[in-house]
PDB file of N, CA and C in Angstrom:
ATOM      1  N   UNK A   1     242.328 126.605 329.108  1.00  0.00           N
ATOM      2  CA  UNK A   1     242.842 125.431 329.759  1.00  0.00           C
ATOM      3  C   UNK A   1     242.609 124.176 328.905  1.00  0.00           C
ATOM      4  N   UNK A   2     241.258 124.263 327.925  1.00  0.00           N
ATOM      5  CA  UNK A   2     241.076 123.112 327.282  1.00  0.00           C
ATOM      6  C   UNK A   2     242.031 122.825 325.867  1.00  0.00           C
ATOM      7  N   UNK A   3     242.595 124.072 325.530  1.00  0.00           N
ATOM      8  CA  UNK A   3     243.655 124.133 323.986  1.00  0.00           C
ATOM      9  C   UNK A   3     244.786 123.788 325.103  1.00  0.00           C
ATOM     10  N   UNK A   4     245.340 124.142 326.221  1.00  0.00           N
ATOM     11  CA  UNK A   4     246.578 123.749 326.549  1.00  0.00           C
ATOM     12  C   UNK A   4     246.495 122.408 326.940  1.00  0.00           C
ATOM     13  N   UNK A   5     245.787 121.264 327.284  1.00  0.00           N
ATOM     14  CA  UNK A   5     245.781 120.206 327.649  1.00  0.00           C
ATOM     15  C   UNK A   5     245.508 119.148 326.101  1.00  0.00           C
ATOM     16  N   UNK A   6     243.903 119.435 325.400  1.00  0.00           N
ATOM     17  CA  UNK A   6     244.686 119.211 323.960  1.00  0.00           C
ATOM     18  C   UNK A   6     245.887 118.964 323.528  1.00  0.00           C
ATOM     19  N   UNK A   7     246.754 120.008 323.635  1.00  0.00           N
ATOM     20  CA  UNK A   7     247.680 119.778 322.583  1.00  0.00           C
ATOM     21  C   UNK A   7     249.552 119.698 323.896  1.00  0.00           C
ATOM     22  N   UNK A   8     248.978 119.583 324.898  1.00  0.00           N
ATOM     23  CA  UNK A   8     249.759 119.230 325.714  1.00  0.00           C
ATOM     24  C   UNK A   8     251.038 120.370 326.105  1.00  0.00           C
ATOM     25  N   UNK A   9     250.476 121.538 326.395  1.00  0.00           N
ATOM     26  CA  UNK A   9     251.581 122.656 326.546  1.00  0.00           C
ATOM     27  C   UNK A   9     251.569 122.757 327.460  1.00  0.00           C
ATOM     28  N   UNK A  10     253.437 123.845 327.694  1.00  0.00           N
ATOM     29  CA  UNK A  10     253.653 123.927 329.377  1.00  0.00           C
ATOM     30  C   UNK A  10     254.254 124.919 329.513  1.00  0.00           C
ATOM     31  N   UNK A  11     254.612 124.947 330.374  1.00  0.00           N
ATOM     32  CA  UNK A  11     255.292 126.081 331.312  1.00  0.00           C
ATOM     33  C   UNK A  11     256.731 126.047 331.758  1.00  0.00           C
ATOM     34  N   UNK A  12     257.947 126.829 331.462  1.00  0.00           N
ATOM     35  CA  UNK A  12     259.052 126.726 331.839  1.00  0.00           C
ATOM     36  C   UNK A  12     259.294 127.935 332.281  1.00  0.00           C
ATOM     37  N   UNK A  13     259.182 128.698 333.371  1.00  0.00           N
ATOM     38  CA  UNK A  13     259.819 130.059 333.994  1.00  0.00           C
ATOM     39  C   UNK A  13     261.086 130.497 333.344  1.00  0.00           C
ATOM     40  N   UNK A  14     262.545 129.497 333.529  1.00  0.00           N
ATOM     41  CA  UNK A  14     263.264 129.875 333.512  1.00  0.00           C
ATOM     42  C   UNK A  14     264.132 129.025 332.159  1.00  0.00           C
ATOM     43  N   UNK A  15     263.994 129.230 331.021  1.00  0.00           N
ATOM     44  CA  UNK A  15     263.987 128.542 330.069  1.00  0.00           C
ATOM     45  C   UNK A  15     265.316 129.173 329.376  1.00  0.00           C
ATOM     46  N   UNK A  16     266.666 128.486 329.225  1.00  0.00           N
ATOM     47  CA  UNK A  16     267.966 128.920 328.853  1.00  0.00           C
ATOM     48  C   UNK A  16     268.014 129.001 326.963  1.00  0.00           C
ATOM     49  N   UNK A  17     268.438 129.931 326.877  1.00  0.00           N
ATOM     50  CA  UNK A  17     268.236 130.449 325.517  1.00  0.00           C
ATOM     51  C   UNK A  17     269.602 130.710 324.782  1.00  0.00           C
ATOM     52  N   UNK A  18     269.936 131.499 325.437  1.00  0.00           N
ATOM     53  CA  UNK A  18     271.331 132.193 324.684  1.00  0.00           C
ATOM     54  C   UNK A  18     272.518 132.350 326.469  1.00  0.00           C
ATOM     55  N   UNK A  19     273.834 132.126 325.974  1.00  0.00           N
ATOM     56  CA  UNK A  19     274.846 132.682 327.349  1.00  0.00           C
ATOM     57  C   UNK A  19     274.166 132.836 328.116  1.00  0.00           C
ATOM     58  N   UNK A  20     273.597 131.713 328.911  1.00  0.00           N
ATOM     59  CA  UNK A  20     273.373 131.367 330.112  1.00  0.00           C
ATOM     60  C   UNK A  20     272.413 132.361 330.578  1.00  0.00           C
ATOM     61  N   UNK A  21     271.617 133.302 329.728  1.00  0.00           N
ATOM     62  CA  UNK A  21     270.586 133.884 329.673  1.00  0.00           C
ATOM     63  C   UNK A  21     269.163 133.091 329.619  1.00  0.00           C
ATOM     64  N   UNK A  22     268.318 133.374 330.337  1.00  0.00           N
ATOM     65  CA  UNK A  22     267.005 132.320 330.687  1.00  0.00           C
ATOM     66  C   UNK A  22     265.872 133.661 330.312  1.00  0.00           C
ATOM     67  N   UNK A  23     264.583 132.851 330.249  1.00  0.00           N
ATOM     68  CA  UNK A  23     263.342 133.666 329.860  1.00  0.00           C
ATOM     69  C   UNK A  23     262.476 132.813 330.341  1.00  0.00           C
ATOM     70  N   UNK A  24     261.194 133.388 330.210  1.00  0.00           N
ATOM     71  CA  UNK A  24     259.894 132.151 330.858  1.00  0.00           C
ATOM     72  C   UNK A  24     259.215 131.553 329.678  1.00  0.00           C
ATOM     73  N   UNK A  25     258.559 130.998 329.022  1.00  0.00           N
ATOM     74  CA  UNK A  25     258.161 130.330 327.971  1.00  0.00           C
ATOM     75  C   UNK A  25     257.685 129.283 328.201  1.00  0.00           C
ATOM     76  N   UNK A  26     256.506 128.916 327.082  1.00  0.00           N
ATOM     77  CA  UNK A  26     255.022 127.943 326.576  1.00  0.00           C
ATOM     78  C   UNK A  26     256.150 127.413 325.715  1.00  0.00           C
ATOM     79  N   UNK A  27     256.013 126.058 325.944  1.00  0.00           N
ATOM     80  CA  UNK A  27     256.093 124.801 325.639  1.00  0.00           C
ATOM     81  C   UNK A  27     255.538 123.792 325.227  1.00  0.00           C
ATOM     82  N   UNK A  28     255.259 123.724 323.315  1.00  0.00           N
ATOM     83  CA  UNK A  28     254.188 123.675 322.774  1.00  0.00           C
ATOM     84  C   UNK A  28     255.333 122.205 321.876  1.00  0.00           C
ATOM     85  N   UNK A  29     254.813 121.103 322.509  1.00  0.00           N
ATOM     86  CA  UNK A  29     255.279 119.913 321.608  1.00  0.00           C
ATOM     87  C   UNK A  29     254.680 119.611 320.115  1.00  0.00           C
ATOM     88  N   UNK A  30     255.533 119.092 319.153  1.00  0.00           N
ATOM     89  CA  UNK A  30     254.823 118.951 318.054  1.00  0.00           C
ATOM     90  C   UNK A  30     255.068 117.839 317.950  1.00  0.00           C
ATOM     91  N   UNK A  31     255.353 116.653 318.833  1.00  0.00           N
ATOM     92  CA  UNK A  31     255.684 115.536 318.445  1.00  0.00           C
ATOM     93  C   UNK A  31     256.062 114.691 319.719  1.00  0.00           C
ATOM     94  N   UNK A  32     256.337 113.474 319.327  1.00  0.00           N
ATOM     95  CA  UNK A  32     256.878 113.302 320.501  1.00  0.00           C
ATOM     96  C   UNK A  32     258.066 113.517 320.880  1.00  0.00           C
ATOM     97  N   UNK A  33     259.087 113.637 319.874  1.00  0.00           N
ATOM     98  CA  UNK A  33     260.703 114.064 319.940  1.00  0.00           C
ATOM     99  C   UNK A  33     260.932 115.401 319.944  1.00  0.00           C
ATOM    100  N   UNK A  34     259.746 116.261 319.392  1.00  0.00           N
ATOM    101  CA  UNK A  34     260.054 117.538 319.038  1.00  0.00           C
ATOM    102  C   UNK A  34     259.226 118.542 319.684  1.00  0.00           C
ATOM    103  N   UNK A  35     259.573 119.671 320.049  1.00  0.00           N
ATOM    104  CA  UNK A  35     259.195 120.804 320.660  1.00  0.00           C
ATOM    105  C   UNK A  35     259.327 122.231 320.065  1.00  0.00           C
ATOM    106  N   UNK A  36     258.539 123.581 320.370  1.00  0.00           N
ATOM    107  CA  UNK A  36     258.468 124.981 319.778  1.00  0.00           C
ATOM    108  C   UNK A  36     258.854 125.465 321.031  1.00  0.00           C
ATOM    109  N   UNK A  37     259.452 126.288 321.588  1.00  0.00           N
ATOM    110  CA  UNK A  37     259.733 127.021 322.751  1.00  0.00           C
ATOM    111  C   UNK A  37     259.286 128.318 322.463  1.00  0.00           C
ATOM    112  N   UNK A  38     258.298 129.541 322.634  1.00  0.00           N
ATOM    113  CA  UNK A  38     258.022 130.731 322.813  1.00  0.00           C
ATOM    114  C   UNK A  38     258.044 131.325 324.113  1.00  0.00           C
ATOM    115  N   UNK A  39     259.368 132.210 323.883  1.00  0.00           N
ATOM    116  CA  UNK A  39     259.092 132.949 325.025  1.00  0.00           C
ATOM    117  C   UNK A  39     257.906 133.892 325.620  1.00  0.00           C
ATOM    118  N   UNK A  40     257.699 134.603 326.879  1.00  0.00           N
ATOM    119  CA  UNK A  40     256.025 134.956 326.974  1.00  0.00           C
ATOM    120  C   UNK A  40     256.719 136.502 327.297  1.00  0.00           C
ATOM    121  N   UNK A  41     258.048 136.811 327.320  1.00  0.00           N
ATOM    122  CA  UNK A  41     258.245 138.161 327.769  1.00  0.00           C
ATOM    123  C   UNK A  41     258.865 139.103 326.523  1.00  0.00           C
ATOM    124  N   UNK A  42     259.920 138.274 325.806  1.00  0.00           N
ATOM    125  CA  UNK A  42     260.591 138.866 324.009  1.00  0.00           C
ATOM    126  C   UNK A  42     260.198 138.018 323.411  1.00  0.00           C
ATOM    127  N   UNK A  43     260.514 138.062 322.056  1.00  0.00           N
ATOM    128  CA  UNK A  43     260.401 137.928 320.766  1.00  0.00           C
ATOM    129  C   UNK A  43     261.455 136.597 320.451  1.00  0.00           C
ATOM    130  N   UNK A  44     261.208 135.310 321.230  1.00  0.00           N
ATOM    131  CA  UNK A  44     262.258 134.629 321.119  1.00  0.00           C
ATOM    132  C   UNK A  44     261.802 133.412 320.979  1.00  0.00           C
ATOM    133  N   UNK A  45     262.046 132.493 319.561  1.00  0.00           N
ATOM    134  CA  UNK A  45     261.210 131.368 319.356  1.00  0.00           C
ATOM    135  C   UNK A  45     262.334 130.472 319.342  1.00  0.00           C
ATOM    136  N   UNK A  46     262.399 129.420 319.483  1.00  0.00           N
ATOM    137  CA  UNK A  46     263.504 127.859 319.820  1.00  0.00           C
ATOM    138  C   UNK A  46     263.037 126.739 319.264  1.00  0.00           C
ATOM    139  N   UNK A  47     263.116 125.612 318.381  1.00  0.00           N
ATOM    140  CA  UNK A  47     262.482 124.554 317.421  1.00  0.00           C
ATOM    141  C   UNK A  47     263.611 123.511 318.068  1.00  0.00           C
ATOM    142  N   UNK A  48     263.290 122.359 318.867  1.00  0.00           N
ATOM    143  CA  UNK A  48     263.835 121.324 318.551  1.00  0.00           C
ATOM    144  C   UNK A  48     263.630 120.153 318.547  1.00  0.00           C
ATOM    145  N   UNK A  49     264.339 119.184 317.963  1.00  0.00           N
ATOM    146  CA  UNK A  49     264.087 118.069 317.163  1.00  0.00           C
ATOM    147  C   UNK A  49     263.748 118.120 315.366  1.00  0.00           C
ATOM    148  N   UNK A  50     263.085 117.195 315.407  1.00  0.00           N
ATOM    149  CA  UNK A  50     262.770 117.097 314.087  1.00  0.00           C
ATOM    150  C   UNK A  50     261.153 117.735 313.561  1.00  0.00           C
ATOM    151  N   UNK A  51     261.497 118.413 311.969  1.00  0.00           N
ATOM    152  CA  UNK A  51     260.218 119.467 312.051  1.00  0.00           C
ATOM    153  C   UNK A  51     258.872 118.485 311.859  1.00  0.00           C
ATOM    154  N   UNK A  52     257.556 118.298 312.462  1.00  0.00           N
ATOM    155  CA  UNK A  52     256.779 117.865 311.930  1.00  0.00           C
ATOM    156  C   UNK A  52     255.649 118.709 311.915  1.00  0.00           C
ATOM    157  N   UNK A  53     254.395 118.862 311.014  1.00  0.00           N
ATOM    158  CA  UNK A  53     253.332 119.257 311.123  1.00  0.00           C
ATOM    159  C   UNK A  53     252.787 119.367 312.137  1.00  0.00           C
ATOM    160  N   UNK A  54     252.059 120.369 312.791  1.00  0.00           N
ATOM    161  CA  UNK A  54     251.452 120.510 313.563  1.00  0.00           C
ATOM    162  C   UNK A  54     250.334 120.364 313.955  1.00  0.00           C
ATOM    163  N   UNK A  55     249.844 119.453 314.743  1.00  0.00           N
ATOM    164  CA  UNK A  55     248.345 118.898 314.559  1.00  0.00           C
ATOM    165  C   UNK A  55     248.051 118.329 313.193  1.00  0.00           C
ATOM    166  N   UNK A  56     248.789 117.500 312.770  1.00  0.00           N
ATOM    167  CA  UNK A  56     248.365 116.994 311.856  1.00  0.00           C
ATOM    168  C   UNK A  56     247.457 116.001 311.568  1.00  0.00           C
ATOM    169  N   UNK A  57     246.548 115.525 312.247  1.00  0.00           N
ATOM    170  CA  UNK A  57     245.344 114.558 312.477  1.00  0.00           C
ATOM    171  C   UNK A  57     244.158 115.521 311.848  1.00  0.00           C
ATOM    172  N   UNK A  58     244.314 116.578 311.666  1.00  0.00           N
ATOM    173  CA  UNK A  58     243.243 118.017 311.674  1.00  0.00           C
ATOM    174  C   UNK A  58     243.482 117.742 309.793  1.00  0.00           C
ATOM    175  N   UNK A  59     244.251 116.985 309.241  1.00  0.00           N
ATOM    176  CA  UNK A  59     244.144 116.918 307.157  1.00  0.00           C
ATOM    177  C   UNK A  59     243.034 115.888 306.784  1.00  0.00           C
ATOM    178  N   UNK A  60     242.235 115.436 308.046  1.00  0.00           N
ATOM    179  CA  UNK A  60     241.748 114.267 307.524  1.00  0.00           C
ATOM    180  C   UNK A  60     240.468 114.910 308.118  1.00  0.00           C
ATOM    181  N   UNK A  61     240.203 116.410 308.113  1.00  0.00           N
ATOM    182  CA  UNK A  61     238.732 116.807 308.045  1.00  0.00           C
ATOM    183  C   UNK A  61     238.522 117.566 306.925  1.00  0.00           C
ATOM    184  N   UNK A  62     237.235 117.258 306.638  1.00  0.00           N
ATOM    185  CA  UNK A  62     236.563 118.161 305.287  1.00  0.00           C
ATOM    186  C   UNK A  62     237.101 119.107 305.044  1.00  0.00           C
ATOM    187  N   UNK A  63     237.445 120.431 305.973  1.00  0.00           N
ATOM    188  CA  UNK A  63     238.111 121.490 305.960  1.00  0.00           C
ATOM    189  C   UNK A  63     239.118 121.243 306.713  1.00  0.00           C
ATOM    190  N   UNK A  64     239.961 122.281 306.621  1.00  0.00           N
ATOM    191  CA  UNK A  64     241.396 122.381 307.500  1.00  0.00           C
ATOM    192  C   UNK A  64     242.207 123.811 306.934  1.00  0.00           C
ATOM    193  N   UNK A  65     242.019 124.630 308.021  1.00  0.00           N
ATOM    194  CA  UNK A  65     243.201 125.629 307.656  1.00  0.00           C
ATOM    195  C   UNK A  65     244.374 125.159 307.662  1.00  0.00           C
ATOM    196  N   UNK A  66     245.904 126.056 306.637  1.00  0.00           N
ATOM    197  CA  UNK A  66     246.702 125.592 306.903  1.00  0.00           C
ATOM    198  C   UNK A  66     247.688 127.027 307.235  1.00  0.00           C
ATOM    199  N   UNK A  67     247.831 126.815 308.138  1.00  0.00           N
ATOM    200  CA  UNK A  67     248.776 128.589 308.563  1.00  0.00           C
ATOM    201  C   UNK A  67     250.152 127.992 309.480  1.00  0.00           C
ATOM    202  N   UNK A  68     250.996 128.686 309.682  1.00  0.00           N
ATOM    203  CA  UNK A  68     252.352 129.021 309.939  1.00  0.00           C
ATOM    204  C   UNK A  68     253.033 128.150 311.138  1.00  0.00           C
ATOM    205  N   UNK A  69     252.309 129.095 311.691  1.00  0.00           N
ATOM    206  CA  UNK A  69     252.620 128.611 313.508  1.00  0.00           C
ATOM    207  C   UNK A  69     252.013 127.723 314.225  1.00  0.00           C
ATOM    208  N   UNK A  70     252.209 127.419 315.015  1.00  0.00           N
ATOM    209  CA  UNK A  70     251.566 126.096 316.326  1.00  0.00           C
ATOM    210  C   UNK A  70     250.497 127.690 316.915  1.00  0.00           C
ATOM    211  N   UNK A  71     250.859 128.085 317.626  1.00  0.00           N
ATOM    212  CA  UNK A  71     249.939 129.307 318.036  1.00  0.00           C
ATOM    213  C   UNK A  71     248.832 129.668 317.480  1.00  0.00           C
ATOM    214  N   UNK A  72     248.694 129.859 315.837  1.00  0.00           N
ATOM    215  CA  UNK A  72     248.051 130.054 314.707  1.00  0.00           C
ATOM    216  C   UNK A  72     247.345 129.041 314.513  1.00  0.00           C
ATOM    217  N   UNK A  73     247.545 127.780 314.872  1.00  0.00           N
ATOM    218  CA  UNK A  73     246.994 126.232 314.666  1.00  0.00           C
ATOM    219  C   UNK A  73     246.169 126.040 315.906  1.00  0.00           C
ATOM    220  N   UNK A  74     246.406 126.463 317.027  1.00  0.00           N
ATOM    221  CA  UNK A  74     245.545 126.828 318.346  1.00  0.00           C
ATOM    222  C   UNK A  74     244.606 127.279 318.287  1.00  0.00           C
ATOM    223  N   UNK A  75     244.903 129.017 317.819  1.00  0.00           N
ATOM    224  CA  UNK A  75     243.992 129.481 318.175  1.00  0.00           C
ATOM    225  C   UNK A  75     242.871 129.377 316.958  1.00  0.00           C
ATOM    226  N   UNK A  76     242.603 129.005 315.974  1.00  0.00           N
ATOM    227  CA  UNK A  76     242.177 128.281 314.885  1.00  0.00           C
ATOM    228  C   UNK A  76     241.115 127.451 315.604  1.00  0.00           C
ATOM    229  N   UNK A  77     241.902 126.300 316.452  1.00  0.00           N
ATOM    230  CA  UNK A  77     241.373 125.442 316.904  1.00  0.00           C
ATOM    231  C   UNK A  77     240.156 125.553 318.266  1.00  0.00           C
ATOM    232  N   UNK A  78     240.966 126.809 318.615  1.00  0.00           N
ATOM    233  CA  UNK A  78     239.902 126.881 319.992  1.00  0.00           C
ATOM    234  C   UNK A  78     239.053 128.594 319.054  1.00  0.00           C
ATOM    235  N   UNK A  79     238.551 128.092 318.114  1.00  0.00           N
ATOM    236  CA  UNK A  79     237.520 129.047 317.320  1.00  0.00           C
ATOM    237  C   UNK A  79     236.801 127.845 317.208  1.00  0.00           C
ATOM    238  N   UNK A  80     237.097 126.501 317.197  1.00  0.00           N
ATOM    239  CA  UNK A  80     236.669 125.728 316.088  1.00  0.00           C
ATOM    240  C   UNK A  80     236.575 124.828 315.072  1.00  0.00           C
ATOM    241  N   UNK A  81     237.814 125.294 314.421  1.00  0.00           N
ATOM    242  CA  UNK A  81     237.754 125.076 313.140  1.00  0.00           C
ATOM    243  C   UNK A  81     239.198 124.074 313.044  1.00  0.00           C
ATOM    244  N   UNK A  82     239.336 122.849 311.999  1.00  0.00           N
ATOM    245  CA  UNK A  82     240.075 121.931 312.169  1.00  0.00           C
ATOM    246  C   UNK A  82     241.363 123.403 311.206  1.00  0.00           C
ATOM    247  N   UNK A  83     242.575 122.891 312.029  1.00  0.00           N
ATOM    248  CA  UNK A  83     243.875 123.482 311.583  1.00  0.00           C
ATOM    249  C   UNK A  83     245.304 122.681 311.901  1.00  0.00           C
ATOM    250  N   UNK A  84     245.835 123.437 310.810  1.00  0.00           N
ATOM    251  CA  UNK A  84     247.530 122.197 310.860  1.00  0.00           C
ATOM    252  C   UNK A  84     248.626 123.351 311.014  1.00  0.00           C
ATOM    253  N   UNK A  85     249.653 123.382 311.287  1.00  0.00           N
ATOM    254  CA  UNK A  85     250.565 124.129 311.955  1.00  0.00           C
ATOM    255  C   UNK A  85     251.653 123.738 310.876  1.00  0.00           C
ATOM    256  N   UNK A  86     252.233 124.850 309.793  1.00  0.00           N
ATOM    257  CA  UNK A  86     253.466 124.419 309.099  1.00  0.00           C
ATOM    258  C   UNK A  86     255.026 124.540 310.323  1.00  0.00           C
ATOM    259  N   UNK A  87     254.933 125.071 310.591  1.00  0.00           N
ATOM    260  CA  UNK A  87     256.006 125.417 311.995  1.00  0.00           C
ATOM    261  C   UNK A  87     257.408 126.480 310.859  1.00  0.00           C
ATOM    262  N   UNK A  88     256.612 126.518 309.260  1.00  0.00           N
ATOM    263  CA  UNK A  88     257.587 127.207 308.685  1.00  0.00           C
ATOM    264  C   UNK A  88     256.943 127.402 307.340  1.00  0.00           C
ATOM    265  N   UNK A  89     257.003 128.595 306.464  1.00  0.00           N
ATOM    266  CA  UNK A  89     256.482 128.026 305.095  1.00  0.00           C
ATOM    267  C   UNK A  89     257.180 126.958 304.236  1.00  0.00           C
ATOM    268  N   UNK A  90     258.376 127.099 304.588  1.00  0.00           N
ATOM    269  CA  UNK A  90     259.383 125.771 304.270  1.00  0.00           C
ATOM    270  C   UNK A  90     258.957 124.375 304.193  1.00  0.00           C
ATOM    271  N   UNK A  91     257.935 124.104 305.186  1.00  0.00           N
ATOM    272  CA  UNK A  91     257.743 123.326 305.321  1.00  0.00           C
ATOM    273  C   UNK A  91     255.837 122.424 304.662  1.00  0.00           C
ATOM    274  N   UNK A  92     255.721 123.384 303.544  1.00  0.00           N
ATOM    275  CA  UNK A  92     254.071 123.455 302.762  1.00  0.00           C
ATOM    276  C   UNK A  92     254.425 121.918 302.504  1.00  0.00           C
ATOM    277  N   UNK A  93     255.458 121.575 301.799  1.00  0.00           N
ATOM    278  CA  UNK A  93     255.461 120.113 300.719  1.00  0.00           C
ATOM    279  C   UNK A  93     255.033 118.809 302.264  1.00  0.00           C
ATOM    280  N   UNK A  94     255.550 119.330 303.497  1.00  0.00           N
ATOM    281  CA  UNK A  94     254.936 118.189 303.909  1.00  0.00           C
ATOM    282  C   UNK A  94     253.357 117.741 304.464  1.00  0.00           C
ATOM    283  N   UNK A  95     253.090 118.197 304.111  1.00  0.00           N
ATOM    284  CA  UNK A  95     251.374 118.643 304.006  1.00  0.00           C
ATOM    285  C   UNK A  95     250.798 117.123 302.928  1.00  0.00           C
ATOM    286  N   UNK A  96     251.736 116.895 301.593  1.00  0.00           N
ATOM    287  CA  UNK A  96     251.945 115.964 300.658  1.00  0.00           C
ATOM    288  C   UNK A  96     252.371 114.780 300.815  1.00  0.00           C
ATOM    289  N   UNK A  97     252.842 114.370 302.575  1.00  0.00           N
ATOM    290  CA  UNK A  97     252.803 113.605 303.241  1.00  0.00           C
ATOM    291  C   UNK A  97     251.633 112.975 303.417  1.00  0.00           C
ATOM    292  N   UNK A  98     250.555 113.350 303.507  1.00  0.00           N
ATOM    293  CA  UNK A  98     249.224 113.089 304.198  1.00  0.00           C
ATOM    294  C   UNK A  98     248.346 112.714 303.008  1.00  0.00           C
ATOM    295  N   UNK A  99     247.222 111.966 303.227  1.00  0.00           N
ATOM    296  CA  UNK A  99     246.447 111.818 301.939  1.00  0.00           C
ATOM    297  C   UNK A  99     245.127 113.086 302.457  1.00  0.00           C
ATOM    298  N   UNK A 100     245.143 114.104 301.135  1.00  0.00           N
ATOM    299  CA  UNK A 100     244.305 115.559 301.925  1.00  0.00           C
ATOM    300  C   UNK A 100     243.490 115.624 300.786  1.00  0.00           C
ATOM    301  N   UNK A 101     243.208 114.420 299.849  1.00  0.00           N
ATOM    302  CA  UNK A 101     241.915 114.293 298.483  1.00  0.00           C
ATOM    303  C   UNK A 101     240.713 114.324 299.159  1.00  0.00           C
ATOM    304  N   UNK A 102     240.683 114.374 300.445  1.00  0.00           N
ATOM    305  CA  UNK A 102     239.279 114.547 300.747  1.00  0.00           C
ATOM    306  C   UNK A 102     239.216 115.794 301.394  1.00  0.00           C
ATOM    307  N   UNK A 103     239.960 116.763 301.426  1.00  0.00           N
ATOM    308  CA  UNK A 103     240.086 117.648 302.185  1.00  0.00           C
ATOM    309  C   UNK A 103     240.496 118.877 301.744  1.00  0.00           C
ATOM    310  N   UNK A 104     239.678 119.712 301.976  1.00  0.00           N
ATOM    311  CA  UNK A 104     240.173 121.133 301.298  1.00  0.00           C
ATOM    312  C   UNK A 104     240.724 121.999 301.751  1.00  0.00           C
ATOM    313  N   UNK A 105     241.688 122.033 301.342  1.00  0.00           N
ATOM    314  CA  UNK A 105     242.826 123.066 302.271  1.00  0.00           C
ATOM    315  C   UNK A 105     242.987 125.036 302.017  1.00  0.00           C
ATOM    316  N   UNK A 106     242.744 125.471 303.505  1.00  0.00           N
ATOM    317  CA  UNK A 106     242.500 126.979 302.980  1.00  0.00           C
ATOM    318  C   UNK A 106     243.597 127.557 304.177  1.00  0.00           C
ATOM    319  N   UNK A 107     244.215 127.738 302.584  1.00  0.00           N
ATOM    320  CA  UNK A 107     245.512 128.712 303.512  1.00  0.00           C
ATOM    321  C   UNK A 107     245.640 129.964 303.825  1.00  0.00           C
ATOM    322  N   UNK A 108     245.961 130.288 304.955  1.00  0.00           N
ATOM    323  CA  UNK A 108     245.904 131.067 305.683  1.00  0.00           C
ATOM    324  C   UNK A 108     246.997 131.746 306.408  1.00  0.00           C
ATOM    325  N   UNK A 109     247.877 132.271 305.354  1.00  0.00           N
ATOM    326  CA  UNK A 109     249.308 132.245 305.739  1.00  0.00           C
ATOM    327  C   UNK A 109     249.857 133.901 306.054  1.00  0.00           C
ATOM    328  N   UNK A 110     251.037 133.900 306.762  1.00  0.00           N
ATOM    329  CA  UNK A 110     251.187 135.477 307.159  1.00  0.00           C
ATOM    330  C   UNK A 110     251.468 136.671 305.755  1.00  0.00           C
ATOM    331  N   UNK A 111     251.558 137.624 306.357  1.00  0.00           N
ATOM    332  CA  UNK A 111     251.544 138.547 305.048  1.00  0.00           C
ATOM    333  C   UNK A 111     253.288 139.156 304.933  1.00  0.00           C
ATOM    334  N   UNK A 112     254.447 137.865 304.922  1.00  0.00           N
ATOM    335  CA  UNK A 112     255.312 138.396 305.233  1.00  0.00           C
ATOM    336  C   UNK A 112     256.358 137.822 304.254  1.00  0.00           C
ATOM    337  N   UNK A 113     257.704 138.086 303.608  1.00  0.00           N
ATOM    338  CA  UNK A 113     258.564 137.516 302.734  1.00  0.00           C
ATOM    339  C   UNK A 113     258.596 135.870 303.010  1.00  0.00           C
TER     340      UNK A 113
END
């Protein structure tokens, strides 16, 4: 309850996806314009707005993992340990946004193309 209020996630039962087809899904904002939609029953992820880092306040600690997902940046977080959310590997260079000279970055990324 304390990682979902953190980082301000929610709940949509009936969440429209594809032809008027709905699913239930966590509702994990990365911004204030922008949102991750995961469904909780398939394999069905939704990005909108504009991409930003995830938890990105977490580059301006000594350490900081840096891994994939908002999920991955969670549960990171409720271990502990400061973490940033790429929401894509696409998205490493904006990491170079941030000033991270004080900060050592240990990536932690999936084992996948």
């Amino acid at each position: 309850m304390q990682t979902q209020r953190k980082f301000h996630c929610g709940y949509v039962e009936n969440f429209p996806y594809k032809n008027n087809q709905t699913t239930s899904a966590v509702i994990i904002p990365t911004s204030e314009t922008s949102y991750m939609c995961r469904s909780t029953t398939e394999n069905i992820r939704r990005k909108r707005g504009t991409v930003h880092l995830f938890n990105s306040v977490a580059l301006t600690s000594p350490y900081c993992f840096v891994v994939e997902g908002e999920i991955d940046c969670m549960s990171i977080d409720e271990c502990g340990f400061a973490s940033v959310g790429l929401g894509s590997t696409s998205n490493i260079g904006k990491i170079f946004n941030y000033d991270t000279s004080k900060t050592v970055l240990i990536l932690a990324l999936d084992n996948d193309q």
